[in-house]
PDB file of N, CA and C in Angstrom:
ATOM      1  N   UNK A   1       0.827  -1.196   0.000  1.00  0.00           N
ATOM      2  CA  UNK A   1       0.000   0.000   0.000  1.00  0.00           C
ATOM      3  C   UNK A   1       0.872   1.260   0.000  1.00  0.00           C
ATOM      4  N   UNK A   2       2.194   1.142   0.635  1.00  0.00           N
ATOM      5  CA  UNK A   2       3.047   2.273   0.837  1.00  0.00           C
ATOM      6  C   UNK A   2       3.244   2.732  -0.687  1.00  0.00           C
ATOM      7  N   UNK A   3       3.900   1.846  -1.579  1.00  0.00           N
ATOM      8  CA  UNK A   3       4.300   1.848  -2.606  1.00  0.00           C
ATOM      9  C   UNK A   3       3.036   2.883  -3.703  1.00  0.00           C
ATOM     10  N   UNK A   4       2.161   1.963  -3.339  1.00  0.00           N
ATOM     11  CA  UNK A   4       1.082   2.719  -4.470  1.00  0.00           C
ATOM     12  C   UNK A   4       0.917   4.041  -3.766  1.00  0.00           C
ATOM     13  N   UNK A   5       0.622   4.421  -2.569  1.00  0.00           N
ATOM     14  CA  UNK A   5       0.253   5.623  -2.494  1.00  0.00           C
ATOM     15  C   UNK A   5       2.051   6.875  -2.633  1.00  0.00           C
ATOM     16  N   UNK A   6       3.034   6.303  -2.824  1.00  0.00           N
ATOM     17  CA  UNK A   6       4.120   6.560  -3.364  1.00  0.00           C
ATOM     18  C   UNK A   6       3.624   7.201  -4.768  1.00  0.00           C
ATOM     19  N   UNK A   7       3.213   6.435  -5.499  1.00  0.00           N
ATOM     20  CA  UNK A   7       3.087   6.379  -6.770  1.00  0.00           C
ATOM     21  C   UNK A   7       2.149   7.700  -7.401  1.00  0.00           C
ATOM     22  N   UNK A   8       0.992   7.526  -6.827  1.00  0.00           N
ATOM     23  CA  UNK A   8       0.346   8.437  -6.709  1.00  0.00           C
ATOM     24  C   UNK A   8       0.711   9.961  -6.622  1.00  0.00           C
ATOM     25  N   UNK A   9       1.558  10.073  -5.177  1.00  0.00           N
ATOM     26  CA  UNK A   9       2.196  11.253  -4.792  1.00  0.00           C
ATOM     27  C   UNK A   9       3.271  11.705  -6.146  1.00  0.00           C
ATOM     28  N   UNK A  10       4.167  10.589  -6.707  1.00  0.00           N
ATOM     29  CA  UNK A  10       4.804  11.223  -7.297  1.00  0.00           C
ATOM     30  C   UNK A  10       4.585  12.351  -8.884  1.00  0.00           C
ATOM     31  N   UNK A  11       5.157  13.163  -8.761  1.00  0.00           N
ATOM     32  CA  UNK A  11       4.556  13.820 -10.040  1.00  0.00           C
ATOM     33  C   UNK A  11       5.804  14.349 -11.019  1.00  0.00           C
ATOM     34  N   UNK A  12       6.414  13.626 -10.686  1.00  0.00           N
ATOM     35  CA  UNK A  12       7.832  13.029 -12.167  1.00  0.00           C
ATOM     36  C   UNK A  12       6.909  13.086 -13.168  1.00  0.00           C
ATOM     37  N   UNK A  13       6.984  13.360 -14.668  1.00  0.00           N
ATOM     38  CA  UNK A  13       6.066  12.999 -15.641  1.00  0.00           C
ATOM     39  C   UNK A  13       4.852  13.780 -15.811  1.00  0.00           C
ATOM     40  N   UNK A  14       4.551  14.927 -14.867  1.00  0.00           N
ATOM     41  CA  UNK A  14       3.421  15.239 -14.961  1.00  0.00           C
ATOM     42  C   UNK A  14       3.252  16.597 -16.082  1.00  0.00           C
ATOM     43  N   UNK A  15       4.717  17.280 -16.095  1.00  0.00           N
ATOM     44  CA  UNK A  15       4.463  18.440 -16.794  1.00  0.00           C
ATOM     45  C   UNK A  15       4.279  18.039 -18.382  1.00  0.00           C
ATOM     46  N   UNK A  16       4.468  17.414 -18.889  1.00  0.00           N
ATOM     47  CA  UNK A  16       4.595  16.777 -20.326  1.00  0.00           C
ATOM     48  C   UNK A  16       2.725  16.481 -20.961  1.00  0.00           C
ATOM     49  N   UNK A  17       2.541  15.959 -19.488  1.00  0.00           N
ATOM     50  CA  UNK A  17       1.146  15.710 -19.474  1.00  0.00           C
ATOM     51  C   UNK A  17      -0.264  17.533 -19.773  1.00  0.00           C
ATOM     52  N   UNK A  18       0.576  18.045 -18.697  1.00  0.00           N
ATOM     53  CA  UNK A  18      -0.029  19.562 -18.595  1.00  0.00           C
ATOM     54  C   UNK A  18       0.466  19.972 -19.811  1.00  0.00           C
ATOM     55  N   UNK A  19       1.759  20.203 -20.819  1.00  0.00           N
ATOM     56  CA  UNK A  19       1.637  20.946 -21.598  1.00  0.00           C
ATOM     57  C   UNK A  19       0.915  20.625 -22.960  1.00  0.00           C
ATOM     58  N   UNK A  20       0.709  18.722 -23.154  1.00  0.00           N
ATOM     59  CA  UNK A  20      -0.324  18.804 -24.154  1.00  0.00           C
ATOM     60  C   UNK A  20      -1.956  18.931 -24.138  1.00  0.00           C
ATOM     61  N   UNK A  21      -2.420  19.070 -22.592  1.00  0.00           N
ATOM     62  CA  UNK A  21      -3.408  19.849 -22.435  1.00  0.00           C
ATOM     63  C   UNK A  21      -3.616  21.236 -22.874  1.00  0.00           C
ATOM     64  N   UNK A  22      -2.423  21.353 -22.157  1.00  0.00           N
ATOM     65  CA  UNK A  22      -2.685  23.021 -22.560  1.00  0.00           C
ATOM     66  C   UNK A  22      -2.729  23.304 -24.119  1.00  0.00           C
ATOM     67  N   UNK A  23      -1.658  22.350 -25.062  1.00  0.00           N
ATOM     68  CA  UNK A  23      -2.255  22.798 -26.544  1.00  0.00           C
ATOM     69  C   UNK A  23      -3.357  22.571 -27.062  1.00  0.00           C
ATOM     70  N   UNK A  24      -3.617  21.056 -26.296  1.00  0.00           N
ATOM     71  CA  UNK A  24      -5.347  21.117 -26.750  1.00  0.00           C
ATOM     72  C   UNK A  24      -6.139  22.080 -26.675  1.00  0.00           C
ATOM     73  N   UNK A  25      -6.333  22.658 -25.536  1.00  0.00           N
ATOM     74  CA  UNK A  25      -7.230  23.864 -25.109  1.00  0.00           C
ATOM     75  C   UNK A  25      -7.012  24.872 -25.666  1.00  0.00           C
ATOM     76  N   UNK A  26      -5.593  25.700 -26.146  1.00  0.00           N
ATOM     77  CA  UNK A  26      -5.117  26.441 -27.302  1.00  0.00           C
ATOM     78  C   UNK A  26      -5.630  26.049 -28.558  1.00  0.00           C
ATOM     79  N   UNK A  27      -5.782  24.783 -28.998  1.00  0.00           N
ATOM     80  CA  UNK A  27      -6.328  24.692 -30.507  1.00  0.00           C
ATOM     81  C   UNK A  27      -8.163  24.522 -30.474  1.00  0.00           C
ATOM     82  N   UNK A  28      -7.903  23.696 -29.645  1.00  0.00           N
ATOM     83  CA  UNK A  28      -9.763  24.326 -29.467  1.00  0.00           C
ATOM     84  C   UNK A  28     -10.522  25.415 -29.539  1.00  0.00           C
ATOM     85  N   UNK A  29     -10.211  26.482 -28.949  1.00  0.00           N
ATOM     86  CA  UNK A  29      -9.951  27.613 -29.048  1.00  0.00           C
ATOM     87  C   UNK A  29      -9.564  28.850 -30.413  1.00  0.00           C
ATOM     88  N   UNK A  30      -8.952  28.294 -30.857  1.00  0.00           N
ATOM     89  CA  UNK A  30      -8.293  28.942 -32.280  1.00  0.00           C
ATOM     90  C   UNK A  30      -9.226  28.042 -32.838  1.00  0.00           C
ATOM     91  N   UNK A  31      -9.674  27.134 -33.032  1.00  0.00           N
ATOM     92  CA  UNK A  31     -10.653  26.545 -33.950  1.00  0.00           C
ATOM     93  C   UNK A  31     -11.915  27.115 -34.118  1.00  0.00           C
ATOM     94  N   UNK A  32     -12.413  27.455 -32.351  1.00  0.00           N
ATOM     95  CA  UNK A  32     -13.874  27.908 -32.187  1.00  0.00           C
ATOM     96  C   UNK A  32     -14.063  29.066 -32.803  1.00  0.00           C
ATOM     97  N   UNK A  33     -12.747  30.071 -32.600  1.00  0.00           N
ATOM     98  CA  UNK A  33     -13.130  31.512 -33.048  1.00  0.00           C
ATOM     99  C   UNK A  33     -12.238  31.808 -33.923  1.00  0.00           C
ATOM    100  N   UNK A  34     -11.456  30.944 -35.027  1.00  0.00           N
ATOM    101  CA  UNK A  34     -11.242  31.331 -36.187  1.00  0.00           C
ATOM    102  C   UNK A  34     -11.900  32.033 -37.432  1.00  0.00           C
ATOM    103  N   UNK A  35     -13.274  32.118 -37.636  1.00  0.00           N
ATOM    104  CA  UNK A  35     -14.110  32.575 -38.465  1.00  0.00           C
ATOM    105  C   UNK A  35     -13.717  34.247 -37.574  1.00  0.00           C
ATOM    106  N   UNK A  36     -14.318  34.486 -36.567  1.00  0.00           N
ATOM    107  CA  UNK A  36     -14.316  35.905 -35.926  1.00  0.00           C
ATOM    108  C   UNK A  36     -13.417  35.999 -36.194  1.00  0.00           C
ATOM    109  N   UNK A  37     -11.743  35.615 -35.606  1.00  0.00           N
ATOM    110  CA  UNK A  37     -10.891  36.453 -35.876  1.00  0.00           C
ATOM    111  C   UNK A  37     -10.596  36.431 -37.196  1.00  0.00           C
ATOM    112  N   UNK A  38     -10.393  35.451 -38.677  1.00  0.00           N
ATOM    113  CA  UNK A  38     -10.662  35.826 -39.503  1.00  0.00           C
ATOM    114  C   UNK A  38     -11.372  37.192 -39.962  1.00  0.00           C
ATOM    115  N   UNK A  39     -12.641  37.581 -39.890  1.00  0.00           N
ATOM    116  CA  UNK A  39     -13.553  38.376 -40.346  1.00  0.00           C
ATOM    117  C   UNK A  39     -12.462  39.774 -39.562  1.00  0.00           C
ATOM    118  N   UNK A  40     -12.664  40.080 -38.306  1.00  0.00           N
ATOM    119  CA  UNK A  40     -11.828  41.059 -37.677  1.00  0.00           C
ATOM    120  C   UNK A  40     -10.353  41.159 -38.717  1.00  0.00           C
ATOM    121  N   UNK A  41      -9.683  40.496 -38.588  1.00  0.00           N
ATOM    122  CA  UNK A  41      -8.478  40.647 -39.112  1.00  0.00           C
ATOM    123  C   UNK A  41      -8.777  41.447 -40.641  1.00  0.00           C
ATOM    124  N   UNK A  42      -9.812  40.761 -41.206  1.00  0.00           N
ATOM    125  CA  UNK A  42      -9.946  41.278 -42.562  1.00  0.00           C
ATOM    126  C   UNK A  42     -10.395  42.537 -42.531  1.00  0.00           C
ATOM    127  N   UNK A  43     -10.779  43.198 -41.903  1.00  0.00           N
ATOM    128  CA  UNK A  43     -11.762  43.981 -41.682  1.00  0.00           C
ATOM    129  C   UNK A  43     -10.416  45.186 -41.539  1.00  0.00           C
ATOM    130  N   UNK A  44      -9.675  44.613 -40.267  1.00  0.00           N
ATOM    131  CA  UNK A  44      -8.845  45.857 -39.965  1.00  0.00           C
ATOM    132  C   UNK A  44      -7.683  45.917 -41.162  1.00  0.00           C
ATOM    133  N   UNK A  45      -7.460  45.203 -41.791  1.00  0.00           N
ATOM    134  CA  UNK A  45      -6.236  45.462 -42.701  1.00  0.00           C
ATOM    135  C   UNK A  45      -6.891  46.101 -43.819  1.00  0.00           C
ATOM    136  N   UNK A  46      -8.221  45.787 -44.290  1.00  0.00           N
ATOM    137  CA  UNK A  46      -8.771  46.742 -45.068  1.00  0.00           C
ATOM    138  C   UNK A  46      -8.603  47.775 -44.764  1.00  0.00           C
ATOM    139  N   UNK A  47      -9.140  48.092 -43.786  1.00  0.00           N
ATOM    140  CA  UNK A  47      -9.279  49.824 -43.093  1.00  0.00           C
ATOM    141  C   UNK A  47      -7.761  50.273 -43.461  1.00  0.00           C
ATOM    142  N   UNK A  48      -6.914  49.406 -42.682  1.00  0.00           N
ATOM    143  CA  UNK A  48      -5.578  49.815 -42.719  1.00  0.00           C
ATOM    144  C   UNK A  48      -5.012  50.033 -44.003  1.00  0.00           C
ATOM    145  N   UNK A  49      -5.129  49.706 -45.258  1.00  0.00           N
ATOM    146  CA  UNK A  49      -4.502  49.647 -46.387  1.00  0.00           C
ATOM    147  C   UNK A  49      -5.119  50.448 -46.899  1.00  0.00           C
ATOM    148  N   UNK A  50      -6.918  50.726 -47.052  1.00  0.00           N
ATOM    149  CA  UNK A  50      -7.693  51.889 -47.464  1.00  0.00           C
ATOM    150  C   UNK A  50      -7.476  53.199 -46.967  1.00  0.00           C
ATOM    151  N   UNK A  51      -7.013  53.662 -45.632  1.00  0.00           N
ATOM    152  CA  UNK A  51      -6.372  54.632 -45.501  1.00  0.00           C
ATOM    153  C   UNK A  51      -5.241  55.493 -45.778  1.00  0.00           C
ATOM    154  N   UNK A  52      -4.233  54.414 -45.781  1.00  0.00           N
ATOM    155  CA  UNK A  52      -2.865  54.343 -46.239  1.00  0.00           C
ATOM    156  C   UNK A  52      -3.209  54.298 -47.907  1.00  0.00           C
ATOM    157  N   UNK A  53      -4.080  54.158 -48.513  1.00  0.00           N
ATOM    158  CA  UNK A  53      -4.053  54.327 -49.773  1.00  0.00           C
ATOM    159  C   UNK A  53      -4.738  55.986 -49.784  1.00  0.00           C
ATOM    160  N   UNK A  54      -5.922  56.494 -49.086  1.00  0.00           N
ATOM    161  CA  UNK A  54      -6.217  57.772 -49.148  1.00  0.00           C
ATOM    162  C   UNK A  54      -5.236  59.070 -48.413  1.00  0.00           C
ATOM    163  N   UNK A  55      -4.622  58.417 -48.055  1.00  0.00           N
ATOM    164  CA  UNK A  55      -3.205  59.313 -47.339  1.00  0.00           C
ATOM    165  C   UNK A  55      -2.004  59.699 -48.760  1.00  0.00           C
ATOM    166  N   UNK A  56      -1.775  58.038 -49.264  1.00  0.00           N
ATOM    167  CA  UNK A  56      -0.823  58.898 -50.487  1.00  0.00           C
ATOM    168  C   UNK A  56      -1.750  59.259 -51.436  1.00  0.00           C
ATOM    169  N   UNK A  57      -3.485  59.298 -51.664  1.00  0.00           N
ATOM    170  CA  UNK A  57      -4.138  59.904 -52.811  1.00  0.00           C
ATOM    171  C   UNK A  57      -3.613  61.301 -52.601  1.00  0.00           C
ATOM    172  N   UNK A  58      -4.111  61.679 -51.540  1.00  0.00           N
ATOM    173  CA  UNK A  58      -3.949  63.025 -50.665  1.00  0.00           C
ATOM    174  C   UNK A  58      -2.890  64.149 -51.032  1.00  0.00           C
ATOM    175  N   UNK A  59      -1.449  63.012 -50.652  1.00  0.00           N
ATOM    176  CA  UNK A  59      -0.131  63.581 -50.804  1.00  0.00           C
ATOM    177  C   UNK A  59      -0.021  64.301 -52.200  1.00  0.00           C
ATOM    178  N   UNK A  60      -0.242  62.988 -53.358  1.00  0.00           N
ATOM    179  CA  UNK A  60      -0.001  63.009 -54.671  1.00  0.00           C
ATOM    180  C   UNK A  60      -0.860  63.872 -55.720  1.00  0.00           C
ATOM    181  N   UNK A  61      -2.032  64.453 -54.580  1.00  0.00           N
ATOM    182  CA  UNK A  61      -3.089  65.428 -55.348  1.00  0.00           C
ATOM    183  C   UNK A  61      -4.133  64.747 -56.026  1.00  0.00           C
ATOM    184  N   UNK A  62      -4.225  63.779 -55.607  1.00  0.00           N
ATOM    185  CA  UNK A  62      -5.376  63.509 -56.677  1.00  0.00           C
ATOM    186  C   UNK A  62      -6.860  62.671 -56.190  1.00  0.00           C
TER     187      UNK A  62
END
């Protein structure tokens, strides 16, 4: 009984365990709200490139 509850206690091995949880829960995640951040992302680089394009219209006069 000593032995097993030894066994138990020990937690050698355990971080290996926690860090492919943790990617699971990271890709779960990026899976669920890939469409949103997709759409966002698109959204702001538009803005961003449509401005930056009316900034040098601006410059260039026209």
């Amino acid at each position: 009984m000593k032995k097993f509850l030894e066994f138990l206690r020990d937690e050698e091995g355990q971080t290996s365990t926690e860090y492919i949880l943790l990617v699971a829960v990271a890709a779960m995640l990026v899976f669920k709200f890939k469409n949103t951040a997709d759409e966002k992302l698109t959204e702001l680089t538009e803005n961003v490139f449509g401005e930056a394009n009316n900034i040098l219209s601006n410059m260039s006069g026209n």
